[in-house]
Protein backbone atom coordinates (compact mmCIF):
# COMPACT_ATOMS: atom_id res chain seq x y z
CA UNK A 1 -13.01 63.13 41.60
CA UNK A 2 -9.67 64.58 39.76
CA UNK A 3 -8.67 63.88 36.59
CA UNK A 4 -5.51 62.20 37.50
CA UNK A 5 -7.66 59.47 39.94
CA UNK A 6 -10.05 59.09 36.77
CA UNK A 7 -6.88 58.50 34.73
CA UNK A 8 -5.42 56.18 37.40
CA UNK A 9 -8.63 54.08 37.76
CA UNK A 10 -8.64 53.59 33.90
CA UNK A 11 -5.02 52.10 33.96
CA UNK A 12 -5.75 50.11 36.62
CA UNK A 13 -9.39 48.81 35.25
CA UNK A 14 -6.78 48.24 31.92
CA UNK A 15 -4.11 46.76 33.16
CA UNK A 16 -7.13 44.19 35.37
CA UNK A 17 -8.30 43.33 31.47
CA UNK A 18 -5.50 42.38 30.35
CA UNK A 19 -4.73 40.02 32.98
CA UNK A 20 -7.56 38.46 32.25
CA UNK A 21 -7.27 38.08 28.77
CA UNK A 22 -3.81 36.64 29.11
CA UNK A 23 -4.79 34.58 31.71
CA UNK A 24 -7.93 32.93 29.59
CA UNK A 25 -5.33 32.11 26.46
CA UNK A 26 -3.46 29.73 28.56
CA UNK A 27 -6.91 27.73 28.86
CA UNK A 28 -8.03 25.72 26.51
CA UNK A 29 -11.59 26.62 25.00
CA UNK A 30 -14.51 24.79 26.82
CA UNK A 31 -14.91 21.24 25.95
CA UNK A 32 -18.40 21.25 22.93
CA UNK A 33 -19.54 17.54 23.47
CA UNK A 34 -20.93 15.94 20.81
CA UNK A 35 -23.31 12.89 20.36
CA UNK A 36 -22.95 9.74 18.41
CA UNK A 37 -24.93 9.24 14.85
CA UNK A 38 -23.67 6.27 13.51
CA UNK A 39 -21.50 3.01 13.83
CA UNK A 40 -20.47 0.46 11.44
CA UNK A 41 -17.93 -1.72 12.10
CA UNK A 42 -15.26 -0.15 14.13
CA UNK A 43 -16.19 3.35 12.60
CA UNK A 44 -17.70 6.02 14.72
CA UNK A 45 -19.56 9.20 13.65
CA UNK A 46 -20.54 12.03 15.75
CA UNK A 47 -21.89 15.58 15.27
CA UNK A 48 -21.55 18.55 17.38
CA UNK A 49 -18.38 18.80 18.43
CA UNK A 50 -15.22 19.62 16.94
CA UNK A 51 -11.53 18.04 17.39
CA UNK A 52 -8.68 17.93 15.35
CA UNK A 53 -7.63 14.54 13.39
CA UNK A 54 -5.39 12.57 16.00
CA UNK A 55 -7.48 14.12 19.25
CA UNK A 56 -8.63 11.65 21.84
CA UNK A 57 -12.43 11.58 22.17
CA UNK A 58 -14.22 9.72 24.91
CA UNK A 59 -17.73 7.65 23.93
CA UNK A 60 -19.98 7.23 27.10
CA UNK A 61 -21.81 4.03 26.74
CA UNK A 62 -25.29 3.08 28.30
CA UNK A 63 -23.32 1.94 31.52
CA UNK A 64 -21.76 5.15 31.79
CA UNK A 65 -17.76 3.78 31.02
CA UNK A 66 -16.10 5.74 28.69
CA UNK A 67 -14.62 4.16 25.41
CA UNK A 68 -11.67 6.08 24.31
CA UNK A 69 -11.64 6.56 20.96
CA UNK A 70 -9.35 8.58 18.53
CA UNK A 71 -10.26 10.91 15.28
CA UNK A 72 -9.29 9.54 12.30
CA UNK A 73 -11.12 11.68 9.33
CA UNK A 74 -14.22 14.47 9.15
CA UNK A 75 -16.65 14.86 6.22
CA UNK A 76 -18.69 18.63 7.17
CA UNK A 77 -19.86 18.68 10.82
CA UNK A 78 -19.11 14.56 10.98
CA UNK A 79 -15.91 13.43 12.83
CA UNK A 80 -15.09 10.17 12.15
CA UNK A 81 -13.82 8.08 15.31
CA UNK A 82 -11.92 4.92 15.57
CA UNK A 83 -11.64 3.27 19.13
CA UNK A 84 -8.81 2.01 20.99
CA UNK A 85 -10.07 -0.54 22.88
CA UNK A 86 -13.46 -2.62 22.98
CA UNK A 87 -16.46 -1.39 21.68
CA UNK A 88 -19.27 -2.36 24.00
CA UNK A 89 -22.43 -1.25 25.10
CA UNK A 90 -22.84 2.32 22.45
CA UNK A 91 -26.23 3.27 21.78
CA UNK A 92 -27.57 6.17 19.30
CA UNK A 93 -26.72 9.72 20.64
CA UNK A 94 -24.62 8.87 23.27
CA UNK A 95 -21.97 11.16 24.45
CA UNK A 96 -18.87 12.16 22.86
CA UNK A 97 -16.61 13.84 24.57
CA UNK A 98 -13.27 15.72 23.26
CA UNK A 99 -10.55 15.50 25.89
CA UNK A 100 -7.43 17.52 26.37
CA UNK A 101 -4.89 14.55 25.86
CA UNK A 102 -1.94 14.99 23.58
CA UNK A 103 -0.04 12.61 21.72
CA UNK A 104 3.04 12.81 23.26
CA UNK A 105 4.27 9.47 25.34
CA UNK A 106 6.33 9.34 28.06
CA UNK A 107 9.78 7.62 27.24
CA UNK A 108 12.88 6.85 29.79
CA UNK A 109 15.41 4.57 31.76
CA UNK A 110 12.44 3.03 33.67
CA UNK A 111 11.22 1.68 30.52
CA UNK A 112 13.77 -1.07 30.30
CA UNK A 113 13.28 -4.70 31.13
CA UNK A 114 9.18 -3.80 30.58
CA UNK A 115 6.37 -5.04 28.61
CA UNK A 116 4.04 -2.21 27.70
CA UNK A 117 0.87 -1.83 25.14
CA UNK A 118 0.69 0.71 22.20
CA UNK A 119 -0.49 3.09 24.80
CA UNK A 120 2.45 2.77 26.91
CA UNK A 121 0.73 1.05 29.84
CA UNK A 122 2.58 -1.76 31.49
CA UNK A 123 1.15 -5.71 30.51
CA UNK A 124 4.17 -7.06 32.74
CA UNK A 125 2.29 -6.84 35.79
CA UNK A 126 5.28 -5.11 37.33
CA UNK A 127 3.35 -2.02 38.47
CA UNK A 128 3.46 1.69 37.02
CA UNK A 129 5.98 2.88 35.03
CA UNK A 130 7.78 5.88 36.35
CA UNK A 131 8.85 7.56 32.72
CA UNK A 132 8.69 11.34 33.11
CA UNK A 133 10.58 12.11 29.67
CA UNK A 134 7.59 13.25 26.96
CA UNK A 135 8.26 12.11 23.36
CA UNK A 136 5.76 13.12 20.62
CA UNK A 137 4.61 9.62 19.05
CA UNK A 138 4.83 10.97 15.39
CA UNK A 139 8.77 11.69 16.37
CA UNK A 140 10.48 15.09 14.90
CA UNK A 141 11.64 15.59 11.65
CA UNK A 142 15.63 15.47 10.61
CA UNK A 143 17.39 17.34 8.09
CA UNK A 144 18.48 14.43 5.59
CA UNK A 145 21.19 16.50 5.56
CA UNK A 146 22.55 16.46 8.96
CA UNK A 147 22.39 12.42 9.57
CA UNK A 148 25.24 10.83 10.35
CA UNK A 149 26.55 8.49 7.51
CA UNK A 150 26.48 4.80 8.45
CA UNK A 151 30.29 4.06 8.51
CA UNK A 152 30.86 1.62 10.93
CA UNK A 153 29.44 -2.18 10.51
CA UNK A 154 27.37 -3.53 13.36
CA UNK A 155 28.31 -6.70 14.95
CA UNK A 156 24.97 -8.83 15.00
CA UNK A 157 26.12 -11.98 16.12
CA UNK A 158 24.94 -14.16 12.96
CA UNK A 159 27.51 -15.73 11.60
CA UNK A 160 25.71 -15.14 7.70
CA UNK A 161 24.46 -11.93 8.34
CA UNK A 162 27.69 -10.51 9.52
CA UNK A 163 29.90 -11.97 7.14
CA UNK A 164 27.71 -12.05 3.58
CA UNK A 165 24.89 -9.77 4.58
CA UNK A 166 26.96 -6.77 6.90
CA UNK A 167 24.71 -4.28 8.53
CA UNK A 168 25.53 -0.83 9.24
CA UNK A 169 25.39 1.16 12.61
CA UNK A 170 22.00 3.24 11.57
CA UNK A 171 20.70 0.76 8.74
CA UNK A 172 17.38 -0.26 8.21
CA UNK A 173 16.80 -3.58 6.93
CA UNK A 174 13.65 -5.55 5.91
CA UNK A 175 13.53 -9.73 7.23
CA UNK A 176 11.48 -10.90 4.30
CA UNK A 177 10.12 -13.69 5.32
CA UNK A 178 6.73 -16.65 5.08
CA UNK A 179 4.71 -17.97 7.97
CA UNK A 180 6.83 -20.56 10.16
CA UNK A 181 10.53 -20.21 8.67
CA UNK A 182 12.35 -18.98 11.67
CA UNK A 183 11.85 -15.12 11.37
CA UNK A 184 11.47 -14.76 14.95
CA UNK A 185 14.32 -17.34 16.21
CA UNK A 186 16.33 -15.33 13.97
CA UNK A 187 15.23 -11.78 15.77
CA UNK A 188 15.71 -13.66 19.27
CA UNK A 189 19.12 -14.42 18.27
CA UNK A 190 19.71 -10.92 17.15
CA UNK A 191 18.54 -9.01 20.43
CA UNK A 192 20.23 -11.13 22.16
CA UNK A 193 23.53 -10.72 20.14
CA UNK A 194 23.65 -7.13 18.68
CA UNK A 195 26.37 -5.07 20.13
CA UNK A 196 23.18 -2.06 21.32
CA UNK A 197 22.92 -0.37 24.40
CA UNK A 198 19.68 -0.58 24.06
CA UNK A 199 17.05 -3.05 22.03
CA UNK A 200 13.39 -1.70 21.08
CA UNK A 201 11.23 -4.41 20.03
CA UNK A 202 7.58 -4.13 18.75
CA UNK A 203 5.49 -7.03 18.42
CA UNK A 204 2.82 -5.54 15.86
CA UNK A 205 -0.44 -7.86 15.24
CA UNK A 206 1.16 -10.89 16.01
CA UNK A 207 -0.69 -13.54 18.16
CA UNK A 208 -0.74 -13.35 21.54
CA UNK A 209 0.53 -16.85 22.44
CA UNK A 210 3.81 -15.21 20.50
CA UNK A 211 4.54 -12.13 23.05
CA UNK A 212 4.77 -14.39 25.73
CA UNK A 213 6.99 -17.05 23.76
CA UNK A 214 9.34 -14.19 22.67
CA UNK A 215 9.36 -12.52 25.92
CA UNK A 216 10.66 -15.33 27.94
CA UNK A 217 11.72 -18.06 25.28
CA UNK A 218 12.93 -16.35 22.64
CA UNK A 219 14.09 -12.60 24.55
CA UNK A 220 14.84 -14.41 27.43
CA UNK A 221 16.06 -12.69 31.11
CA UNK A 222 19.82 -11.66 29.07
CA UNK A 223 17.97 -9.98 26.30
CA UNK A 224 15.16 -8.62 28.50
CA UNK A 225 17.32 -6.13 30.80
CA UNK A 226 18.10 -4.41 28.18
CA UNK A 227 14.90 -4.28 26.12
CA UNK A 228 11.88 -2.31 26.21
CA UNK A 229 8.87 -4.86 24.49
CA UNK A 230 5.79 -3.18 22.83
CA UNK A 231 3.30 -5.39 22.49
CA UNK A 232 -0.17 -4.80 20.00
CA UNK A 233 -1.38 -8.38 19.46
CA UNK A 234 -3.50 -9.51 16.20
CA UNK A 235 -6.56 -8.78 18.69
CA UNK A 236 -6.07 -4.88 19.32
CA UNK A 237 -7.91 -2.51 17.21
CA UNK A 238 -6.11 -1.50 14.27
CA UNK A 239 -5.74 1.71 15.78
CA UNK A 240 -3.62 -0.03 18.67
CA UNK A 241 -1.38 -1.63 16.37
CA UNK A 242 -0.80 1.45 14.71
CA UNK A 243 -0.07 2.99 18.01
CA UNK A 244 2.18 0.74 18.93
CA UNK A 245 4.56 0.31 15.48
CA UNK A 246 4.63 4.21 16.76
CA UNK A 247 5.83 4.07 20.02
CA UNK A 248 8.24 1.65 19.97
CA UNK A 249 9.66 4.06 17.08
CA UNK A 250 9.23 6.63 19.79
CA UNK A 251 11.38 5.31 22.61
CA UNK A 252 14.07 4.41 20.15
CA UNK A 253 14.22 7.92 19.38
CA UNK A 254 14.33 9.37 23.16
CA UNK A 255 17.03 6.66 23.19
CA UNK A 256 18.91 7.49 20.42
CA UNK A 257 18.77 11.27 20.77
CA UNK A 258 20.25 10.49 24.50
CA UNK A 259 23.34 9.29 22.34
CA UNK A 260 22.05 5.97 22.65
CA UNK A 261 23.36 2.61 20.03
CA UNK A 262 19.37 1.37 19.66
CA UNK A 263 18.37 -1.62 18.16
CA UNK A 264 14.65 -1.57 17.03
CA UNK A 265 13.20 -4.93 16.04
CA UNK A 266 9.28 -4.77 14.75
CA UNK A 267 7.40 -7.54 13.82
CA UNK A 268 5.88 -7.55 11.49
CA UNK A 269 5.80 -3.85 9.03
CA UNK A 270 2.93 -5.84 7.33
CA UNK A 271 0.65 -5.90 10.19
CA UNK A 272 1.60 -2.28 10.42
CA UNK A 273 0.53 -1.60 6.94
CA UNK A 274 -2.87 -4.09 7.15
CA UNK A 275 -3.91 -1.66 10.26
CA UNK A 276 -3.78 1.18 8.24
CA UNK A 277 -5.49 -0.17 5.13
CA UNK A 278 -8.70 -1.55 7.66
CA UNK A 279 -8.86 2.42 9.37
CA UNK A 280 -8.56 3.90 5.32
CA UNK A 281 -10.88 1.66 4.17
CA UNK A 282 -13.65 1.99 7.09
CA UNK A 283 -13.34 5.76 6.55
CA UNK A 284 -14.19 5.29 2.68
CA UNK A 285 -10.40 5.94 1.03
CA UNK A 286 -10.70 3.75 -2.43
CA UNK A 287 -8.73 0.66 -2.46
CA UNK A 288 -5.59 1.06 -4.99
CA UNK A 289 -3.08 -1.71 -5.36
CA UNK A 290 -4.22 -5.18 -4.60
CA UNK A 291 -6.56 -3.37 -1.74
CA UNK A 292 -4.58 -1.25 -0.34
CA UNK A 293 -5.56 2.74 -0.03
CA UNK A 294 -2.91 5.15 -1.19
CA UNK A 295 -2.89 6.31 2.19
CA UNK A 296 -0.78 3.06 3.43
CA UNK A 297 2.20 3.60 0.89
CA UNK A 298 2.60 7.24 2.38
CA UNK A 299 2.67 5.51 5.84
CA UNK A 300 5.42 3.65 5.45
CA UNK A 301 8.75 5.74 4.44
CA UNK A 302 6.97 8.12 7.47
CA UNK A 303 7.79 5.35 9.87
CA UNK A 304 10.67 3.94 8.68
CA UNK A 305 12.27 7.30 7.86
CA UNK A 306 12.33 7.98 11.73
CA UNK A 307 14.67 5.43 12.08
CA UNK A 308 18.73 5.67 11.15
CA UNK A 309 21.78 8.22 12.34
CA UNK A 310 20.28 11.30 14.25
CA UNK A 311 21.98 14.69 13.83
CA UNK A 312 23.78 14.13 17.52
CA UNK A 313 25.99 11.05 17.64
CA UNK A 314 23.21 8.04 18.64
CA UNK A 315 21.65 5.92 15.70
CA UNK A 316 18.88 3.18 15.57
CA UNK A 317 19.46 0.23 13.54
CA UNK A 318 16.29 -1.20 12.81
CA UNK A 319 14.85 -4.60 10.93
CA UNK A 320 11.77 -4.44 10.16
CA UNK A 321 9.81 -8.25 9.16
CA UNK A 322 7.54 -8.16 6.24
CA UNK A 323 5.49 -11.31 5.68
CA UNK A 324 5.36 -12.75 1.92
CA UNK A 325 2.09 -14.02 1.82
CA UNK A 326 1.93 -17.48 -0.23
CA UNK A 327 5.94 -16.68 -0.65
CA UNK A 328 5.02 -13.97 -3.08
CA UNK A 329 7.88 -11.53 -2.98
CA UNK A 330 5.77 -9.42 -5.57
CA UNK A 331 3.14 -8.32 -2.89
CA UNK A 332 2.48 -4.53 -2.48
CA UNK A 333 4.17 -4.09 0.81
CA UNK A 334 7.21 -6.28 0.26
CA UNK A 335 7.78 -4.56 -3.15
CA UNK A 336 6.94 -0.99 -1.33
CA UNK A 337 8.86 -2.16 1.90
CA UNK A 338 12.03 -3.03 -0.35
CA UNK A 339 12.24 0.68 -1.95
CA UNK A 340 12.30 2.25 0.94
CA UNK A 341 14.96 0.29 3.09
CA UNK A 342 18.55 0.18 2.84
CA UNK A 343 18.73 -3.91 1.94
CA UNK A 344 16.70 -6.59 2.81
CA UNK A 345 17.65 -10.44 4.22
CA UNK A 346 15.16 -13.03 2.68
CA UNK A 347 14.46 -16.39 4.68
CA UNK A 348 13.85 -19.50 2.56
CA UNK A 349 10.86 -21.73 3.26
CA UNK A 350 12.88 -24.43 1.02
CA UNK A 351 15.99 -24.23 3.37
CA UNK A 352 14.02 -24.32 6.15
CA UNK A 353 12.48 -27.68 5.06
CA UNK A 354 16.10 -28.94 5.21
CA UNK A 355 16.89 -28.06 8.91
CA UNK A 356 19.12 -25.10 8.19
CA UNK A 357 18.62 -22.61 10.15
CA UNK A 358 18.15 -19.77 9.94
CA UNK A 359 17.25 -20.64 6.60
CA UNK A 360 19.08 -16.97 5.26
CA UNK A 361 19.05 -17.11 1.25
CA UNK A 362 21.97 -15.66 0.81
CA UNK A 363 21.28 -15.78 -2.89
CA UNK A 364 18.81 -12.96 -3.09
CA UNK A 365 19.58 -11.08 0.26
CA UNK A 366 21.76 -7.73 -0.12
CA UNK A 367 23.13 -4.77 1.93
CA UNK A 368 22.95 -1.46 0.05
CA UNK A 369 25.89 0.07 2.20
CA UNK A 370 28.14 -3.18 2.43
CA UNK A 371 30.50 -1.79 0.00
CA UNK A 372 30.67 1.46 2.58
CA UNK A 373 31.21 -0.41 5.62
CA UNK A 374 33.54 -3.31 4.76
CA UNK A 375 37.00 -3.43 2.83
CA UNK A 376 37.54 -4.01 -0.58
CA UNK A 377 38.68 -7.38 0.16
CA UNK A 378 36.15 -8.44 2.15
CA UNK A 379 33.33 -7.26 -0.22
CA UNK A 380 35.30 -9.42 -2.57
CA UNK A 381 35.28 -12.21 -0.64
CA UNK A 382 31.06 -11.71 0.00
CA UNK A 383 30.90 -11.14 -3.99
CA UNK A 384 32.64 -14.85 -4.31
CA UNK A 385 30.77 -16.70 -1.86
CA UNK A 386 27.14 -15.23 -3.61
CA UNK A 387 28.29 -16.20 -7.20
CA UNK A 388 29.38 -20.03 -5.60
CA UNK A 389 26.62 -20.25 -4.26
CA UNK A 390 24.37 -19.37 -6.89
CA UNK A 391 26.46 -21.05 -9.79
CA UNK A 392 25.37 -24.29 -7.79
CA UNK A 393 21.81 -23.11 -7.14
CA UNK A 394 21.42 -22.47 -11.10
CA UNK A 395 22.65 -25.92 -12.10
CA UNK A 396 20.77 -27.80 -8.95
CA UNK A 397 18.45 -29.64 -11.43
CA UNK A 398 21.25 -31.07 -13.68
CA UNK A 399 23.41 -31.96 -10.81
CA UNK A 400 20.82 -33.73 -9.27
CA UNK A 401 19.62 -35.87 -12.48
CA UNK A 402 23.02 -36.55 -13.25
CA UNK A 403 23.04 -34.79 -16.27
CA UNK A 404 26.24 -32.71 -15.55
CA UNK A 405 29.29 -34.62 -15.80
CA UNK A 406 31.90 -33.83 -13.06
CA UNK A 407 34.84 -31.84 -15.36
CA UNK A 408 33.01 -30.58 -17.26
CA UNK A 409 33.43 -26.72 -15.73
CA UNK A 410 35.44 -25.84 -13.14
CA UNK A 411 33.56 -23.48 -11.49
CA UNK A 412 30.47 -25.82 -11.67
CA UNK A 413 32.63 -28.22 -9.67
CA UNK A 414 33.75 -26.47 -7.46
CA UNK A 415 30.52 -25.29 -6.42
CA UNK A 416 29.41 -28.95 -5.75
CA UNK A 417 32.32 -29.66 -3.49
CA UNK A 418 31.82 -26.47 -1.77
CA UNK A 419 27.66 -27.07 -1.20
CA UNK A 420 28.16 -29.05 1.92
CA UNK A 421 30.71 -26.43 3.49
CA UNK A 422 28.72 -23.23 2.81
CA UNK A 423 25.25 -24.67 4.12
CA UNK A 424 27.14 -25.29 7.29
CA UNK A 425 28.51 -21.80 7.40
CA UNK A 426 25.19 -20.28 7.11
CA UNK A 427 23.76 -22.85 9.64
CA UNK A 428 24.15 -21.68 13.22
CA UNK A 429 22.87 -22.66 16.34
CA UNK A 430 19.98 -20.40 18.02
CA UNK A 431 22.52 -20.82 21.63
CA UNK A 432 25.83 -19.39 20.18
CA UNK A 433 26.60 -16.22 18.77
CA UNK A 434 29.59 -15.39 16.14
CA UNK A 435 31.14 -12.42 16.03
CA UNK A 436 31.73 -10.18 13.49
CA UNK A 437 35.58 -10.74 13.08
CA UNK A 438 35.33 -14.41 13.65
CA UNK A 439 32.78 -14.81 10.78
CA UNK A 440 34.69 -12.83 8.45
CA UNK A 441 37.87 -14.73 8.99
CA UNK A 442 35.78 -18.09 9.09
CA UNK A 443 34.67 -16.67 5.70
CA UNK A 444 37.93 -16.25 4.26
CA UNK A 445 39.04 -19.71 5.63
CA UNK A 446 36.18 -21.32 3.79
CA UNK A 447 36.94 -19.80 0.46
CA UNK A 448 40.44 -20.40 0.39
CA UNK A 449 39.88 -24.61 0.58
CA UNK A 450 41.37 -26.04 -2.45
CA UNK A 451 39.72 -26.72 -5.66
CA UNK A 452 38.23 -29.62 -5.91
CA UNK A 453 39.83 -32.96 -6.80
CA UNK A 454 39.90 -34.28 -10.92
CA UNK A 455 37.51 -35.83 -11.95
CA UNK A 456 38.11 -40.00 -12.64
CA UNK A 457 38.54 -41.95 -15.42
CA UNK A 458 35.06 -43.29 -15.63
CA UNK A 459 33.74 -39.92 -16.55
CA UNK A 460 29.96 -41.63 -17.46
CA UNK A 461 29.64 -41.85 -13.26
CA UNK A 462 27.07 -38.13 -12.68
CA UNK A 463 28.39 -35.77 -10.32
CA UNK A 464 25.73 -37.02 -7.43
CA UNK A 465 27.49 -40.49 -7.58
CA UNK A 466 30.80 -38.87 -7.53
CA UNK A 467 30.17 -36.88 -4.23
CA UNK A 468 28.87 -40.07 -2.48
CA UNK A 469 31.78 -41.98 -3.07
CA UNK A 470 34.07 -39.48 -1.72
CA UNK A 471 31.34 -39.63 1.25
CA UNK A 472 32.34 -43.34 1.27
């Protein structure tokens, strides 16, 4: 044979190897199963195989169905596994299997008007979803530096929050809020209301009976068109409800990147933050603060900082609930929750014992950017109405007792004549929305009323007395 064949044949043998080499790094290394050790509580532990922390791994039980399960830490050769769904039917060494699954989700047009899980898969019965569009589910990262600034207020149909509490295009804003004070009237009202081409809304570990109630009471067939719901009742694993406070984040992204105006609604950030705490603590993370791991204050701003302004010109506005447990507005997560969000609306479990709804204390509610987004005579006018409102609130005791005699201070008076009017400005009903330049003008109406009348010549009569005989 001649040299130049024997050269030929080696640049073809070559040129075979590297086709083969290039060809084998576009697989993925064979799947190394693994078996399971251990389980306590909703904790997995299994040896022999190796997957990185957020990798799908699937459990084969004794009937042979797989339980999908996710890693959520390591120690050595132990991966620690959390499932997503029911655990049922494990024994010792049973399979574990690492599968090829990514986390991206798959995000689109087709997603509105449905009910899906933290998984993404449909709960309407409505059959499959036909989203093509991936989304990674721990979102991409913005240069803080290429946002948008929030300029331009957003019209939220509450008559309250519009007026005294304004909301930016792109703000995030915690409802802070007790067990049965309106909370989710009040984010009924605003999906249905909010001038959004599109409304997110995540229904994290609250109970079931609720989804269905807000889907069709509350959300109703107007609000629903427009809305993609993701549901993760109290009853999914925590790792669900962690899923889903992630995707609904997720498709408000696709959304907004698409040049979108999203609304995201998720209820509740607590429920959120108690999932993490129960995967951190199962793992063995040290409790910190009242309970809660370190690991849950770093999860936080990283979900909440994927909302606002993109770098393109769409924007999610999102409110986020957090639950005051016992009313105690010193709890870890509402303290942590109000440091990281751009204002916060509190909802009063005394005004809601009075019938006025929604039971907004506008007395301890503020807007970081309302001095950005409204005029200087409107933020005025919001300043006014607060210090009113509050002069009365401070002197409630006395002016109930009759201890305060009417004349005594102006501004005192004029804050008892006013009471009646500014409850009934807050007040609105759950049917009817206000807009943002009606409620503005109504506010400036309101403050302009004249100052109250003197006081008579019996000036022993309290100021309670005085305001019912005017009544009469």
């Amino acid at each position: 044979m001649s040299e130049a064949l024997i050269e030929r044949a080696r640049l073809d043998w070559m040129t075979a190897l590297a086709r083969v080499g290039s060809e084998s790094k576009r697989h993925a290394r064979p799947v190394v199963e693994g078996v399971l050790t251990r389980m306590v509580g909703l904790t997995l532990e299994a040896v022999g195989c190796q997957a990185p922390i957020g990798a799908r791994c699937d459990v084969v039980n004794a009937t042979g169905e797989r339980v999908e399960t996710e890693v959520v830490g390591f120690a050595g050769d132990r991966l620690y596994l959390m499932p997503t769904s029911e655990v049922r039917g494990l024994t010792p060494n049973a399979r574990v299997i690492p599968t090829r699954e990514g986390s991206d989700v798959l995000a689109g047009p087709e997603l509105l008007g449905r009910v899906i899980d933290g998984r993404g898969r449909p709960l309407d019965g409505r059959g499959p979803l036909r989203a093509r569009h991936p989304v990674p589910m721990t979102g991409k990262e913005i240069n803080p530096l290429n946002r948008k600034p929030i300029d331009e207020a957003l019209d939220v149909g509450v008559r309250a929050i519009n007026a005294l509490c304004p909301i930016g295009r792109g703000q995030r804003m915690g409802l802070f809020a007790g067990s049965g004070v309106g909370k989710s009237v009040l984010l009924g009202m605003m999906t249905r209301y909010t001038e959004a081409d599109i409304v997110v809304v995540g229904l994290i570990g609250e109970r079931g009976r609720e989804v269905r109630e807000f889907v069709q009471e509350i959300l109703g067939e107007q609000g629903l068109h427009k809305a993609v719901v993701v549901a993760a009742p109290a009853d999914s694993s925590p790792l669900m409800r962690i899923h889903g406070a992630m995707l609904a984040t997720s498709i408000a992204e696709y959304f907004r990147d698409a040049g979108g105006k999203v609304l995201l609604l998720m209820d509740s950030l607590t429920r959120f933050a108690q999932a993490q705490r129960e995967i951190a603590l199962a793992i063995g993370e040290p409790p910190a603060t009242k309970g809660y791991p370190p690991s849950v204050f770093a999860r936080l701003p990283q979900l909440v900082e994927r909302a606002g302004n993109g770098d393109g010109g769409g924007s999610i506005t999102a409110f986020y609930t957090v639950l005051v447990e016992g009313d105690d507005h010193a709890d870890p997560i509402a303290d942590s929750a109000r440091a990281i969000l751009d204002g916060h609306i509190v909802l009063s479990r005394e005004l809601a014992e009075t019938g006025l709804y929604p039971a907004i204390d506008v007395e301890t509610s503020i807007s970081r950017l309302a001095p950005q987004i409204t005029r200087a005579d409107e933020f005025a006018r919001i300043q006014e109405f607060k210090r009113i409102y509050s002069r009365f609130r401070q002197n409630r005791d006395l002016i109930n007792v009759g201890a305060y005699q009417r004349g005594s201070d102006p501004e005192i008076d004029r804050a008892i004549a006013m009471q009646a009017p500014m409850n009934a400005f807050i007040g609105q009903d759950m049917t009817t929305a206000v807009g943002i330049g009606d409620s503005r003008a109504q506010l400036a109406e309101l403050l302009q009323r004249a100052e109250p009348v003197a006081a008579p010549a019996d000036e022993s009569a309290s100021a309670g007395e005085l305001v019912v005989g005017d009544q009469l």
